[in-house]
PDB file of N, CA and C in Angstrom:
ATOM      1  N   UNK A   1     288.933 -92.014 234.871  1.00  0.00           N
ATOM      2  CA  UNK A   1     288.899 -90.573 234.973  1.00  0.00           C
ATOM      3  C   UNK A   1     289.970 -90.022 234.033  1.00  0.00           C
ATOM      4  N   UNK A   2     290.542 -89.700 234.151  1.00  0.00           N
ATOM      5  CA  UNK A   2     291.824 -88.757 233.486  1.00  0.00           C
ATOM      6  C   UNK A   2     292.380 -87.012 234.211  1.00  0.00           C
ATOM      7  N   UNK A   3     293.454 -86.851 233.413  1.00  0.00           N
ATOM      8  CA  UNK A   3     293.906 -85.448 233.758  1.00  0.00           C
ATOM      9  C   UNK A   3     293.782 -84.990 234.988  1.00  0.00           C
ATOM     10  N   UNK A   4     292.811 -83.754 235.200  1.00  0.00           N
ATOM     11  CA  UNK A   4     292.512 -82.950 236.243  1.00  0.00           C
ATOM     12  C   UNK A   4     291.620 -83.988 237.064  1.00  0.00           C
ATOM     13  N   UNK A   5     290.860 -84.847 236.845  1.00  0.00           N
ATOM     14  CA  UNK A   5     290.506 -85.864 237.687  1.00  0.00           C
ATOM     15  C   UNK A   5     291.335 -86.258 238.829  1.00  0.00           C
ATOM     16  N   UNK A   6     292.157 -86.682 237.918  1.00  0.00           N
ATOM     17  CA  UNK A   6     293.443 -87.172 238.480  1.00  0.00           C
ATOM     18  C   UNK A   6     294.696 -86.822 239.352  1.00  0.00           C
ATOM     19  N   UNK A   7     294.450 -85.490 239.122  1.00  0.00           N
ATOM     20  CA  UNK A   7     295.248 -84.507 239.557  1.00  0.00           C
ATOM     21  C   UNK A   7     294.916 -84.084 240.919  1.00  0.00           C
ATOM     22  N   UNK A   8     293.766 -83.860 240.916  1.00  0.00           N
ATOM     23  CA  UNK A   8     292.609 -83.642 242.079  1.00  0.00           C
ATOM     24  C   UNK A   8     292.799 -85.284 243.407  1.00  0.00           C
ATOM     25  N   UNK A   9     292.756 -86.296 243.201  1.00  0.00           N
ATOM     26  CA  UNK A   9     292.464 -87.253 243.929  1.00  0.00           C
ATOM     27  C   UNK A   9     293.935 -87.449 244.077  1.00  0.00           C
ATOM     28  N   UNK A  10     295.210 -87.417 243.421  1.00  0.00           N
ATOM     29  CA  UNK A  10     296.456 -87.340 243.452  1.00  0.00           C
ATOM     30  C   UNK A  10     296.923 -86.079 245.033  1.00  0.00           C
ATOM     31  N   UNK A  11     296.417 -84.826 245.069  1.00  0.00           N
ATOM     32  CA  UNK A  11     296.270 -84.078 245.932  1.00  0.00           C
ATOM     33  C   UNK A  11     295.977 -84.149 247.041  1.00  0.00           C
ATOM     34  N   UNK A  12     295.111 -85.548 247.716  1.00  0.00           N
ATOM     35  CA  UNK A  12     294.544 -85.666 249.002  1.00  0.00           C
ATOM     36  C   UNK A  12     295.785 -86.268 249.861  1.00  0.00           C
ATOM     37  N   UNK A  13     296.812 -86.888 249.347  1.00  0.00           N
ATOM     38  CA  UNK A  13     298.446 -86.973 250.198  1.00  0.00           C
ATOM     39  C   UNK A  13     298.672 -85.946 250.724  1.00  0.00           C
ATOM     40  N   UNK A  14     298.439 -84.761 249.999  1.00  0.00           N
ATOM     41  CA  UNK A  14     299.518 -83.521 250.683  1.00  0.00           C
ATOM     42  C   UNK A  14     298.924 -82.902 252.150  1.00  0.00           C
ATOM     43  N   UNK A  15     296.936 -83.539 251.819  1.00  0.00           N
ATOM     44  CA  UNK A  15     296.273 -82.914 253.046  1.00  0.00           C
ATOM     45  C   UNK A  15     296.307 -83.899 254.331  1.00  0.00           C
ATOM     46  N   UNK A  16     295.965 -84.665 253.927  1.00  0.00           N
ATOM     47  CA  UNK A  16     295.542 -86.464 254.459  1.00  0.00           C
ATOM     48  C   UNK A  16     296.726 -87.424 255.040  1.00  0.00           C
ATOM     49  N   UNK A  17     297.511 -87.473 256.234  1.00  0.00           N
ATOM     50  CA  UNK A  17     298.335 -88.100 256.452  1.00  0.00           C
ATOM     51  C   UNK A  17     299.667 -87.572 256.771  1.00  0.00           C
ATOM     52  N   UNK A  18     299.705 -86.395 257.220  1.00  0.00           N
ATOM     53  CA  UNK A  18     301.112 -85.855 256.997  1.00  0.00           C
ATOM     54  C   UNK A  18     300.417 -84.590 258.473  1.00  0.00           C
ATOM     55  N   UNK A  19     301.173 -83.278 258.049  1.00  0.00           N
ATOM     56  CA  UNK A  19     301.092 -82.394 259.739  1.00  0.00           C
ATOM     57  C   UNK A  19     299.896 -81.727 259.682  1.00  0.00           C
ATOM     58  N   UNK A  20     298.876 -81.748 258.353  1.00  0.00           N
ATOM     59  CA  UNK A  20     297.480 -81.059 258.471  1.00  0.00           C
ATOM     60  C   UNK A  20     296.518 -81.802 259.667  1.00  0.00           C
ATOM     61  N   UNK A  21     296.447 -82.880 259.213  1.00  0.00           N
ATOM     62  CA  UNK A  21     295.053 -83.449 259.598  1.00  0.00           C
ATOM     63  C   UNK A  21     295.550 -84.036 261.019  1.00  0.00           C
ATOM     64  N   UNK A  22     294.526 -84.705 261.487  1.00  0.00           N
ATOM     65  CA  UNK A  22     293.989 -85.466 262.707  1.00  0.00           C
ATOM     66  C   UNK A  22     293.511 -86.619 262.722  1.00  0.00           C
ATOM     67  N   UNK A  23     293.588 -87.533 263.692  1.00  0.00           N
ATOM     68  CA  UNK A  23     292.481 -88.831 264.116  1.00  0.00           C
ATOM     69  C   UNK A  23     290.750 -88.341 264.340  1.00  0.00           C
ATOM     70  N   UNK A  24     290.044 -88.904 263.737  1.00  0.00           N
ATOM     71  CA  UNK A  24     288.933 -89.077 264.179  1.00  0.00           C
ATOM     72  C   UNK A  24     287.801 -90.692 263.729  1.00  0.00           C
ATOM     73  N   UNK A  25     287.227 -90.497 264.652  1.00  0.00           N
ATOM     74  CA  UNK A  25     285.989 -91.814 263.861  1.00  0.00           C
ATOM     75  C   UNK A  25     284.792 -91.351 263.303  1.00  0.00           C
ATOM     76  N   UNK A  26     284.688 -91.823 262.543  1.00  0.00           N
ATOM     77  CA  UNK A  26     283.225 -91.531 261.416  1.00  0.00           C
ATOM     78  C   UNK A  26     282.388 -92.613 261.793  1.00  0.00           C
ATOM     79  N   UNK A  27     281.143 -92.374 262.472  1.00  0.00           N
ATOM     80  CA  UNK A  27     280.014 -93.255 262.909  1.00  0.00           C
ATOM     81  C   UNK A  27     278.827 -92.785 262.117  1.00  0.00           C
ATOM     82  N   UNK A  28     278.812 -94.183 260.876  1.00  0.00           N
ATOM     83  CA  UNK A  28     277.761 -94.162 259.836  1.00  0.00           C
ATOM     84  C   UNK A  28     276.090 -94.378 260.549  1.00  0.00           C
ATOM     85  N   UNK A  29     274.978 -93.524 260.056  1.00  0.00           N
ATOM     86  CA  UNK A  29     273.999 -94.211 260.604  1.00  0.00           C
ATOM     87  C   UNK A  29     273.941 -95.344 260.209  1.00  0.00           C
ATOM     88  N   UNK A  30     272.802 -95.902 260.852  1.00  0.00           N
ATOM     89  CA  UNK A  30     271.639 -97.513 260.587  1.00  0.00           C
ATOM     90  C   UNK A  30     273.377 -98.591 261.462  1.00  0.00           C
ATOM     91  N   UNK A  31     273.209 -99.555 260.759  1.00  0.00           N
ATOM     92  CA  UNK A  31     274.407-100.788 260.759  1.00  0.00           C
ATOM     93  C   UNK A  31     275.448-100.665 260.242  1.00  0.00           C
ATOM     94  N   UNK A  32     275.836 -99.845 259.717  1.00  0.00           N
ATOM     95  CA  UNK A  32     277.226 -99.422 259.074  1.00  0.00           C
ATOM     96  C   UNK A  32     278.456 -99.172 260.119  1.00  0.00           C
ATOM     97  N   UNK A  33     279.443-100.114 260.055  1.00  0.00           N
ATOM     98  CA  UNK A  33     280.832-100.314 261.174  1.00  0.00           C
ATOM     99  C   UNK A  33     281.145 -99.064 260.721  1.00  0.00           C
ATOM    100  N   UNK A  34     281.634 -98.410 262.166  1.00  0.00           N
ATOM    101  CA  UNK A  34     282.131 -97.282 262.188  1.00  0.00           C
ATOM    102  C   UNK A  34     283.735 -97.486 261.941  1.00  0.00           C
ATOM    103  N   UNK A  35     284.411 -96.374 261.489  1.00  0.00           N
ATOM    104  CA  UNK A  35     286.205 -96.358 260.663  1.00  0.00           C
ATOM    105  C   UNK A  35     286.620 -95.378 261.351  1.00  0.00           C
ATOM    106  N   UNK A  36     288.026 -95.618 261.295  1.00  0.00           N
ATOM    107  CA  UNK A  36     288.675 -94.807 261.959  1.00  0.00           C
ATOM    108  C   UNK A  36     289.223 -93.711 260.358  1.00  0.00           C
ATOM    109  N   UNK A  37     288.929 -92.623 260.822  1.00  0.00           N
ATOM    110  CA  UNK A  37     289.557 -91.572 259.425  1.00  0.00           C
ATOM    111  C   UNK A  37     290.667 -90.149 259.845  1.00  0.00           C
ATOM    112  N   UNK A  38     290.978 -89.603 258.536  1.00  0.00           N
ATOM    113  CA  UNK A  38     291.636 -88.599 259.483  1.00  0.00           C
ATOM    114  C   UNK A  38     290.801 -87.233 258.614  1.00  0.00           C
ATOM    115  N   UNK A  39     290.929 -86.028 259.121  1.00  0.00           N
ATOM    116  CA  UNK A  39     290.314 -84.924 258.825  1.00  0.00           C
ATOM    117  C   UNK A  39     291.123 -83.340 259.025  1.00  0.00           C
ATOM    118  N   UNK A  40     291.026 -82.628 258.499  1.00  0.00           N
ATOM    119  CA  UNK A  40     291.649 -81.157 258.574  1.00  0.00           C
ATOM    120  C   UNK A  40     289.856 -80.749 259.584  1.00  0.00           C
ATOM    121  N   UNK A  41     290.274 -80.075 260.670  1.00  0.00           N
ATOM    122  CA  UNK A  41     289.292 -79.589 261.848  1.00  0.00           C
ATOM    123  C   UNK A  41     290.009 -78.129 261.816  1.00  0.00           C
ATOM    124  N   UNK A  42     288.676 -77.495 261.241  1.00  0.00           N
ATOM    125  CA  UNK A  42     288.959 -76.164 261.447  1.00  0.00           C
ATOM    126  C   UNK A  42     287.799 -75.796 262.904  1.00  0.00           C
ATOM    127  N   UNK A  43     288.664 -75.227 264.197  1.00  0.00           N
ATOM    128  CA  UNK A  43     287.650 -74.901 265.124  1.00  0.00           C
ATOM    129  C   UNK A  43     287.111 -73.647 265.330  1.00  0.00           C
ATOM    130  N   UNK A  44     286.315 -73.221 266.115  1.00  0.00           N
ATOM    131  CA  UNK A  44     285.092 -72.252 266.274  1.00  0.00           C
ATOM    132  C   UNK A  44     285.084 -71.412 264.675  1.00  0.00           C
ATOM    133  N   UNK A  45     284.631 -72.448 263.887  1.00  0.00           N
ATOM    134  CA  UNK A  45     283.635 -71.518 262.559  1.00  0.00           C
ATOM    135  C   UNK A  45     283.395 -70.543 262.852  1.00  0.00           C
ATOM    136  N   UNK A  46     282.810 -69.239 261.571  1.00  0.00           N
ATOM    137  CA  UNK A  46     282.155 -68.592 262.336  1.00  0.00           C
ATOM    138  C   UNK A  46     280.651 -68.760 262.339  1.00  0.00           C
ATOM    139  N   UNK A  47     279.721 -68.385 263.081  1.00  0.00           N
ATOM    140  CA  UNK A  47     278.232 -68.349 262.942  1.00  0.00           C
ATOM    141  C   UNK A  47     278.119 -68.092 261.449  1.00  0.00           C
ATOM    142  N   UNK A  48     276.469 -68.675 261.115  1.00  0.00           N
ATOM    143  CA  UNK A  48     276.069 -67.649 260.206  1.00  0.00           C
ATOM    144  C   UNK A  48     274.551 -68.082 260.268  1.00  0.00           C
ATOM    145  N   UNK A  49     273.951 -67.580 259.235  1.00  0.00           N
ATOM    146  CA  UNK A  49     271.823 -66.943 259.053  1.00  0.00           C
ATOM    147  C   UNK A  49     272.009 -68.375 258.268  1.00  0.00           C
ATOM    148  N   UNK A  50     271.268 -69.117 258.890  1.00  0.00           N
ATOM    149  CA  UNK A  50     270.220 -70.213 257.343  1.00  0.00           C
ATOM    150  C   UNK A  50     269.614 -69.179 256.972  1.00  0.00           C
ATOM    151  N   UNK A  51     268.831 -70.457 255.736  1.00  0.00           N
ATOM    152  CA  UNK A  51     267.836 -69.801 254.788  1.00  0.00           C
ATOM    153  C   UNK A  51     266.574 -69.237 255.629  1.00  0.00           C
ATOM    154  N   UNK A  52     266.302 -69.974 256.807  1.00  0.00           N
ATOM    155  CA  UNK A  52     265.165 -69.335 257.759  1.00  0.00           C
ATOM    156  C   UNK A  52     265.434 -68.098 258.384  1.00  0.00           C
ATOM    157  N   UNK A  53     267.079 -67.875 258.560  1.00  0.00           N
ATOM    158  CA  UNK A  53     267.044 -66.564 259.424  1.00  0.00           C
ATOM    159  C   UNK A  53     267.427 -66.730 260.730  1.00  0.00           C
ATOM    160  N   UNK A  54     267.555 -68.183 260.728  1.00  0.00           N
ATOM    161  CA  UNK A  54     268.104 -68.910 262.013  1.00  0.00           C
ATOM    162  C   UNK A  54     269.685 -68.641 261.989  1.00  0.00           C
ATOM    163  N   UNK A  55     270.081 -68.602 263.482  1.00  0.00           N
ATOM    164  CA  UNK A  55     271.301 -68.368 263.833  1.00  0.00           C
ATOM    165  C   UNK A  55     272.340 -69.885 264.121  1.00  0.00           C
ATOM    166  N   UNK A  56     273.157 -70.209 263.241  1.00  0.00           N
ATOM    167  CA  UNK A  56     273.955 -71.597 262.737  1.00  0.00           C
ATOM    168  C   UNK A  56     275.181 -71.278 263.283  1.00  0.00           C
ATOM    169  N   UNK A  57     275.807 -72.338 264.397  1.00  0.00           N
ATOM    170  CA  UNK A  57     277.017 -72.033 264.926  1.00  0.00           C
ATOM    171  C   UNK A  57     277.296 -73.517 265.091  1.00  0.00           C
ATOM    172  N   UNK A  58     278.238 -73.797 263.925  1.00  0.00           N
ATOM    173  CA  UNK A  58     279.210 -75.185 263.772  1.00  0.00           C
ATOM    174  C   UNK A  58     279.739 -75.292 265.133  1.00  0.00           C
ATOM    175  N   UNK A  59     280.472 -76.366 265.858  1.00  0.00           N
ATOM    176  CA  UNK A  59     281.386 -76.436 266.586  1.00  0.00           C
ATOM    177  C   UNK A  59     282.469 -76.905 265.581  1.00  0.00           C
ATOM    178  N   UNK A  60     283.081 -77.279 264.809  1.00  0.00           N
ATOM    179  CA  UNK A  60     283.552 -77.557 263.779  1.00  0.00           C
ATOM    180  C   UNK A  60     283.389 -77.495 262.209  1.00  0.00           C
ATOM    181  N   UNK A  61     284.294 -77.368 261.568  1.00  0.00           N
ATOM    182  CA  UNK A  61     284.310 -77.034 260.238  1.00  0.00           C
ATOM    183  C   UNK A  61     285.628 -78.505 259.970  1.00  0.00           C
ATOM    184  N   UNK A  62     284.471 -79.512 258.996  1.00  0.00           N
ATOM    185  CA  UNK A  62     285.736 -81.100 259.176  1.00  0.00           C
ATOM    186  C   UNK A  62     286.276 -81.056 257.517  1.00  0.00           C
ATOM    187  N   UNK A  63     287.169 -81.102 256.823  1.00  0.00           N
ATOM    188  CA  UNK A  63     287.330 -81.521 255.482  1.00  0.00           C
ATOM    189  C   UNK A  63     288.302 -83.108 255.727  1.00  0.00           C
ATOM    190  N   UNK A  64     287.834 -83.765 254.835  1.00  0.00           N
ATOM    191  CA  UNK A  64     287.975 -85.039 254.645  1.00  0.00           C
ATOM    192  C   UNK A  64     288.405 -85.736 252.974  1.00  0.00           C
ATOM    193  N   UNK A  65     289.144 -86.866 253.024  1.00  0.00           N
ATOM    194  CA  UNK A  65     289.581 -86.989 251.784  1.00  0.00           C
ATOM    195  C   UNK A  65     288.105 -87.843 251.519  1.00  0.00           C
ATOM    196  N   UNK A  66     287.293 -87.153 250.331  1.00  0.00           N
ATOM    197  CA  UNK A  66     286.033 -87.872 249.365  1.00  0.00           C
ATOM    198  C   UNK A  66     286.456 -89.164 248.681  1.00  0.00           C
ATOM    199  N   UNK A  67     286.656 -89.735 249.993  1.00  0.00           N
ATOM    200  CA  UNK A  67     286.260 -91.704 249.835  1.00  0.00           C
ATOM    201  C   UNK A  67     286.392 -92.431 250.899  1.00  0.00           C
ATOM    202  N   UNK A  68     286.124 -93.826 250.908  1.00  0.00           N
ATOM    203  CA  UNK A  68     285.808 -94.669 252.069  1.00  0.00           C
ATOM    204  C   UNK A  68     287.259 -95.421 252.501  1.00  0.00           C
ATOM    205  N   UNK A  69     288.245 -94.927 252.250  1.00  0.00           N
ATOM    206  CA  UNK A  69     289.535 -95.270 252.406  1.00  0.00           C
ATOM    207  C   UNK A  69     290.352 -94.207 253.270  1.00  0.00           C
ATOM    208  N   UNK A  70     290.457 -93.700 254.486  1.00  0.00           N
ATOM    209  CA  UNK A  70     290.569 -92.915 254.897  1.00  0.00           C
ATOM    210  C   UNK A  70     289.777 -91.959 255.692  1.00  0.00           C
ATOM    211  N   UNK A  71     288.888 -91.459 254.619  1.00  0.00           N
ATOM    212  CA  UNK A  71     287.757 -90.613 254.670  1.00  0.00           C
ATOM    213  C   UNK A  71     286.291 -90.694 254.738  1.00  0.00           C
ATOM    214  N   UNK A  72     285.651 -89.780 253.996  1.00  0.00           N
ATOM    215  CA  UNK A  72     284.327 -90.387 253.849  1.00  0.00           C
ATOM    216  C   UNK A  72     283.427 -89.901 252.882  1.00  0.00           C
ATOM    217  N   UNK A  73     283.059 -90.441 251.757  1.00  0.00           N
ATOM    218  CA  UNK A  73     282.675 -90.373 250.622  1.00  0.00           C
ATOM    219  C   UNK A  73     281.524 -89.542 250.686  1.00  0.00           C
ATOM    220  N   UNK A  74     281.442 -88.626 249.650  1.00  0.00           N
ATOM    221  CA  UNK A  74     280.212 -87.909 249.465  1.00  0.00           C
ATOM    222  C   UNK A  74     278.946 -88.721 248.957  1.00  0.00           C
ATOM    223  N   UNK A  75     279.048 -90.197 248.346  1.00  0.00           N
ATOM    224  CA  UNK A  75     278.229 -90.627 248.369  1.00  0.00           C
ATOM    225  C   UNK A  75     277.591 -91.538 249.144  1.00  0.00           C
ATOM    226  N   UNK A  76     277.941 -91.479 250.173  1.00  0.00           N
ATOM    227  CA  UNK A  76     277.904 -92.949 251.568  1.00  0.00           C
ATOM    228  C   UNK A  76     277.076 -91.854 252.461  1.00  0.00           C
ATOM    229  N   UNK A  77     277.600 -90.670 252.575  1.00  0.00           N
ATOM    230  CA  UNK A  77     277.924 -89.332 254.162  1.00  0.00           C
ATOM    231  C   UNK A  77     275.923 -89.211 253.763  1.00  0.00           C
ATOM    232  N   UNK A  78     275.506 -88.965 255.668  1.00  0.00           N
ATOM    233  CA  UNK A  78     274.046 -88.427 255.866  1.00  0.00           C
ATOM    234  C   UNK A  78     274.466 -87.556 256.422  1.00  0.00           C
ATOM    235  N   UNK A  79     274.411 -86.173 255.644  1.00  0.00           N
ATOM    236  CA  UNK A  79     275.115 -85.215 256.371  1.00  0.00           C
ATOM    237  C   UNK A  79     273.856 -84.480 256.492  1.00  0.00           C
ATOM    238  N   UNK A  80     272.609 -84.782 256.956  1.00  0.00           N
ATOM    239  CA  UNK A  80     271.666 -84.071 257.589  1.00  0.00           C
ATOM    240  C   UNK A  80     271.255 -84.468 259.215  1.00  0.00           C
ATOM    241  N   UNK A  81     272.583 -85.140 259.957  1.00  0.00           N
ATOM    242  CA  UNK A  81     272.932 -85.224 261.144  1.00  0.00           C
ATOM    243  C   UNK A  81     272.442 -86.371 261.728  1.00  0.00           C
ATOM    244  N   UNK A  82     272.526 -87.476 260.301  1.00  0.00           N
ATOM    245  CA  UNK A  82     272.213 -88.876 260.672  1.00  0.00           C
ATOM    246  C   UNK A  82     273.565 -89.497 261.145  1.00  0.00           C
ATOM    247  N   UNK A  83     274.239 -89.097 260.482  1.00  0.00           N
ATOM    248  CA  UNK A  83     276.078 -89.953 260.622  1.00  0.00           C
ATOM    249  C   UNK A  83     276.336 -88.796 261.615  1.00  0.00           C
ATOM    250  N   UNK A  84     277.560 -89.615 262.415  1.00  0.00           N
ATOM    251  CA  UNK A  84     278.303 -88.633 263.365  1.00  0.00           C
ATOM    252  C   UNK A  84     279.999 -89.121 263.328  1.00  0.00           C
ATOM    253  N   UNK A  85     280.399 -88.098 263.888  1.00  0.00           N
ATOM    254  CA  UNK A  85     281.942 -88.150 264.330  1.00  0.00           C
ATOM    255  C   UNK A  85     282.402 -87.461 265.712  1.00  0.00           C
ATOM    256  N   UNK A  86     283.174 -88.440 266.196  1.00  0.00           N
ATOM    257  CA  UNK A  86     283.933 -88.279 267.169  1.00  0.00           C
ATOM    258  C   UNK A  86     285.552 -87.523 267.428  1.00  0.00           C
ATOM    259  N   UNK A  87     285.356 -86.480 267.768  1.00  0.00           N
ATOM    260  CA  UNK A  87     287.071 -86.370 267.416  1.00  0.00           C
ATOM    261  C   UNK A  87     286.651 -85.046 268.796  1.00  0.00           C
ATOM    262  N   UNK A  88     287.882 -84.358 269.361  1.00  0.00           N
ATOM    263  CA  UNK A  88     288.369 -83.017 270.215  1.00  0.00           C
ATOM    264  C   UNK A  88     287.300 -81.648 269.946  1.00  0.00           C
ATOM    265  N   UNK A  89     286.576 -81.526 271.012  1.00  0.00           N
ATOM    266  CA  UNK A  89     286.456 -80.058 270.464  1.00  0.00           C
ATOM    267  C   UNK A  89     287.784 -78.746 270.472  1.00  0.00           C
ATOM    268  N   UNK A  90     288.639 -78.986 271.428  1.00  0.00           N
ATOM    269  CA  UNK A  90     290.014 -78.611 271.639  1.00  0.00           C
ATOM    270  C   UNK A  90     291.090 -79.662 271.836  1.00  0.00           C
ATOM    271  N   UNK A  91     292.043 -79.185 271.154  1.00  0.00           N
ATOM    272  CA  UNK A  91     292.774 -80.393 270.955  1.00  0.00           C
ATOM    273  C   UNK A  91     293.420 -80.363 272.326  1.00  0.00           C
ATOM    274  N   UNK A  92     294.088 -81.784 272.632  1.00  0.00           N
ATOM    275  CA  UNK A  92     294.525 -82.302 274.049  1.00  0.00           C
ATOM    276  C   UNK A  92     293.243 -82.422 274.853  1.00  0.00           C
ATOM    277  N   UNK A  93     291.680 -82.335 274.059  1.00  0.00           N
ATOM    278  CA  UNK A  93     290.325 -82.669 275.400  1.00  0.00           C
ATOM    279  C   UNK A  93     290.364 -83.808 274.674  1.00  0.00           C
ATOM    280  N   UNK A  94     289.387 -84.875 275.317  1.00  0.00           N
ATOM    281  CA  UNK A  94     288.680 -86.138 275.364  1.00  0.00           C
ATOM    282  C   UNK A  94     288.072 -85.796 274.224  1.00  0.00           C
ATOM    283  N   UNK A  95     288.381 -86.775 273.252  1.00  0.00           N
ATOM    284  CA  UNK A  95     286.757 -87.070 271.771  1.00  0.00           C
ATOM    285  C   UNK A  95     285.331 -86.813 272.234  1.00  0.00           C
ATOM    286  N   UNK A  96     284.928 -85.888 271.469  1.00  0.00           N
ATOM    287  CA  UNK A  96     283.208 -86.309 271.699  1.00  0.00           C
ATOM    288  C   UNK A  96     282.569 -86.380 270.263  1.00  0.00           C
ATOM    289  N   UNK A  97     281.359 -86.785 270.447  1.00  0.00           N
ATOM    290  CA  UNK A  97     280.501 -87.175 269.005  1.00  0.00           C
ATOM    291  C   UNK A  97     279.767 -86.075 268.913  1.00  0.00           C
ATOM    292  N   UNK A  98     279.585 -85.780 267.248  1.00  0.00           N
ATOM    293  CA  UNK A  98     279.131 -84.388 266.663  1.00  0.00           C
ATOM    294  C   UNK A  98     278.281 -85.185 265.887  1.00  0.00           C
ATOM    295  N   UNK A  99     277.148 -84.342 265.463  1.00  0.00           N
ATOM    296  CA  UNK A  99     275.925 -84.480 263.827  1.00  0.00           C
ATOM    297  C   UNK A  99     276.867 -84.050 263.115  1.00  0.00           C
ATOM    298  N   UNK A 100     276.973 -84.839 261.889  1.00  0.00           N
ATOM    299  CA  UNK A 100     277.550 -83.772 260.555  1.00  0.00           C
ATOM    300  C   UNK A 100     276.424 -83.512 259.969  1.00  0.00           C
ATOM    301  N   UNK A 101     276.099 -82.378 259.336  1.00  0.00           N
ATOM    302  CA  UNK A 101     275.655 -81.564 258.264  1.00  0.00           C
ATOM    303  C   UNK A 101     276.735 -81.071 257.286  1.00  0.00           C
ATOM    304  N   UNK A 102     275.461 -80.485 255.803  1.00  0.00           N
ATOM    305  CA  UNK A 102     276.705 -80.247 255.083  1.00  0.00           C
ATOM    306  C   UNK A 102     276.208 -78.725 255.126  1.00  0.00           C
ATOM    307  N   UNK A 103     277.293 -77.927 255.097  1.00  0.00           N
ATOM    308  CA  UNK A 103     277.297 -76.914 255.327  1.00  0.00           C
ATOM    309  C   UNK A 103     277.104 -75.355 254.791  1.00  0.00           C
ATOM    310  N   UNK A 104     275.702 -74.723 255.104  1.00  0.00           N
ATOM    311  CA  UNK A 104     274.603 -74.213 254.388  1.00  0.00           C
ATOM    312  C   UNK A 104     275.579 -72.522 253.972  1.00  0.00           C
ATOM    313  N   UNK A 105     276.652 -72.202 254.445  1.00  0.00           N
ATOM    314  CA  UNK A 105     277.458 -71.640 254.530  1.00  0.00           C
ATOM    315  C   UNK A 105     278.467 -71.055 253.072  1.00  0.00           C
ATOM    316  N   UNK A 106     278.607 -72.555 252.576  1.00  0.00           N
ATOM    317  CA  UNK A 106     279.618 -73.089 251.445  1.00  0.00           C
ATOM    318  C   UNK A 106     278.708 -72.897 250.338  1.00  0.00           C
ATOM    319  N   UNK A 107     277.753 -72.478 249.933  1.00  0.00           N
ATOM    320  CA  UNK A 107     277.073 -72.136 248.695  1.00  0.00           C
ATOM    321  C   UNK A 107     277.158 -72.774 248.065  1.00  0.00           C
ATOM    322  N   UNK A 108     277.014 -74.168 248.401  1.00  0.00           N
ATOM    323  CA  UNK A 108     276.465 -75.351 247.373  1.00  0.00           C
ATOM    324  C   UNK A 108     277.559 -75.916 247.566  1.00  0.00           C
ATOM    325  N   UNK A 109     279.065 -75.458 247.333  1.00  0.00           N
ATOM    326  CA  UNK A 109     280.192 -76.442 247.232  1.00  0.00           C
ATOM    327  C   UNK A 109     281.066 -76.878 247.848  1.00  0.00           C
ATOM    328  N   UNK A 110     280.228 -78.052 249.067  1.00  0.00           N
ATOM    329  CA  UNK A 110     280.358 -78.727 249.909  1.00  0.00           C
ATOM    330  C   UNK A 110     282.102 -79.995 249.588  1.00  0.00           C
ATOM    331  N   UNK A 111     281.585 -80.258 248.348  1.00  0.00           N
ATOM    332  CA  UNK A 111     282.521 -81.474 247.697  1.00  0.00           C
ATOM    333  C   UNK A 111     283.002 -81.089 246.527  1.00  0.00           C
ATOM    334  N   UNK A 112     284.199 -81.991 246.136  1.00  0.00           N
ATOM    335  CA  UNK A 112     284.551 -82.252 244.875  1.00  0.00           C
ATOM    336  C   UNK A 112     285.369 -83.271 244.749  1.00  0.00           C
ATOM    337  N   UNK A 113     285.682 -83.646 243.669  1.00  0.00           N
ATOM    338  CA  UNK A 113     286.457 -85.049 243.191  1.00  0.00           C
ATOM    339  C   UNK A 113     287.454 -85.408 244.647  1.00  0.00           C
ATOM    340  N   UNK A 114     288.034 -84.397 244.725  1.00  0.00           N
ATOM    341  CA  UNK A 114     289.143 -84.822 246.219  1.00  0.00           C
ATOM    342  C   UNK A 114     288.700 -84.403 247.784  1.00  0.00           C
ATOM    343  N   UNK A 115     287.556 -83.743 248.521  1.00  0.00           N
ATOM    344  CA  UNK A 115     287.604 -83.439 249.482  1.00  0.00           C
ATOM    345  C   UNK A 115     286.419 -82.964 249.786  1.00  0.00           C
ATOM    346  N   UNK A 116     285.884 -83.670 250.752  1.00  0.00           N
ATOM    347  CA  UNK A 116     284.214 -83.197 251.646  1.00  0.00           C
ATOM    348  C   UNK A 116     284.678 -82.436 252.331  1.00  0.00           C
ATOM    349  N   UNK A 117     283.743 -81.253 252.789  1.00  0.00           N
ATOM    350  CA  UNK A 117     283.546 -80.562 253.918  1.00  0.00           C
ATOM    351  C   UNK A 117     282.455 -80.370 254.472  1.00  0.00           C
ATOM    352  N   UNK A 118     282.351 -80.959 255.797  1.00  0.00           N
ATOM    353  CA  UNK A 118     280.953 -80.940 256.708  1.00  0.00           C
ATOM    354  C   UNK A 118     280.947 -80.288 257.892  1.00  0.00           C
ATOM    355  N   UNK A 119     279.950 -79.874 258.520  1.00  0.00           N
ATOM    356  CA  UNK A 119     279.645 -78.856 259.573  1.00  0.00           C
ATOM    357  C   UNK A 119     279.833 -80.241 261.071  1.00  0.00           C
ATOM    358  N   UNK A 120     280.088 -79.872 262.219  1.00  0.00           N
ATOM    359  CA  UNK A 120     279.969 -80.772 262.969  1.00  0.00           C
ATOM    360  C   UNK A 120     279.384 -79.949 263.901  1.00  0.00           C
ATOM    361  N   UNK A 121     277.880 -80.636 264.856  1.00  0.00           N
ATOM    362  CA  UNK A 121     277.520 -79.648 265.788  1.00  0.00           C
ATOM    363  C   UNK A 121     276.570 -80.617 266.650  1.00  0.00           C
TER     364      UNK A 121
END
């Protein structure tokens, strides 16, 4: 890669591992061992309209460092609510397991070189 590549994937320390983020597990569909990762959990999203007109209410909004070291790669993730994750709907409750989707919200720009963001619901 180079430069701003670099610069970008250099950046996921400051989010990833320190007082932002959280514990959670990422449970891949099919046979894929589930990992333990950590994530920035933004809670009660707000609603919004899909493209149908349908009414979309995340229980979570997850960003994650974009790779399989930690996180979870934009090219691995079934974020049409095949893969799931486990983590608080309020923090100090018991983990429960969410669908990720990617999120129809974000106008296409779900990912980039350093960081996924998926809907959990």
């Amino acid at each position: 890669m180079g430069g701003f590549a670099d610069m970008l994937k250099s950046d996921q320390s400051v989010f990833f591992g320190g007082d932002f983020d959280e514990p959670a597990v990422y449970l891949p569909a099919g046979n894929k061992p589930q990992r333990n990762i950590r994530c920035i959990v933004r809670r009660q999203p707000p609603a919004y309209l899909d493209a149908s007109g349908n009414l979309v209410s995340p229980k979570l909004l997850i960003s994650v460092a974009n790779n399989v070291l930690g996180g979870i790669s934009s090219a691995e993730v079934d974020a049409r609510g095949a893969d799931r994750i486990e983590l608080p709907l309020r923090v100090g409750q018991a983990a429960e397991s969410f669908a990720l989707f990617v999120p129809a919200s974000g106008g296409g720009a779900w990912h980039d070189l350093a960081i996924l963001t998926l809907e959990a619901r």
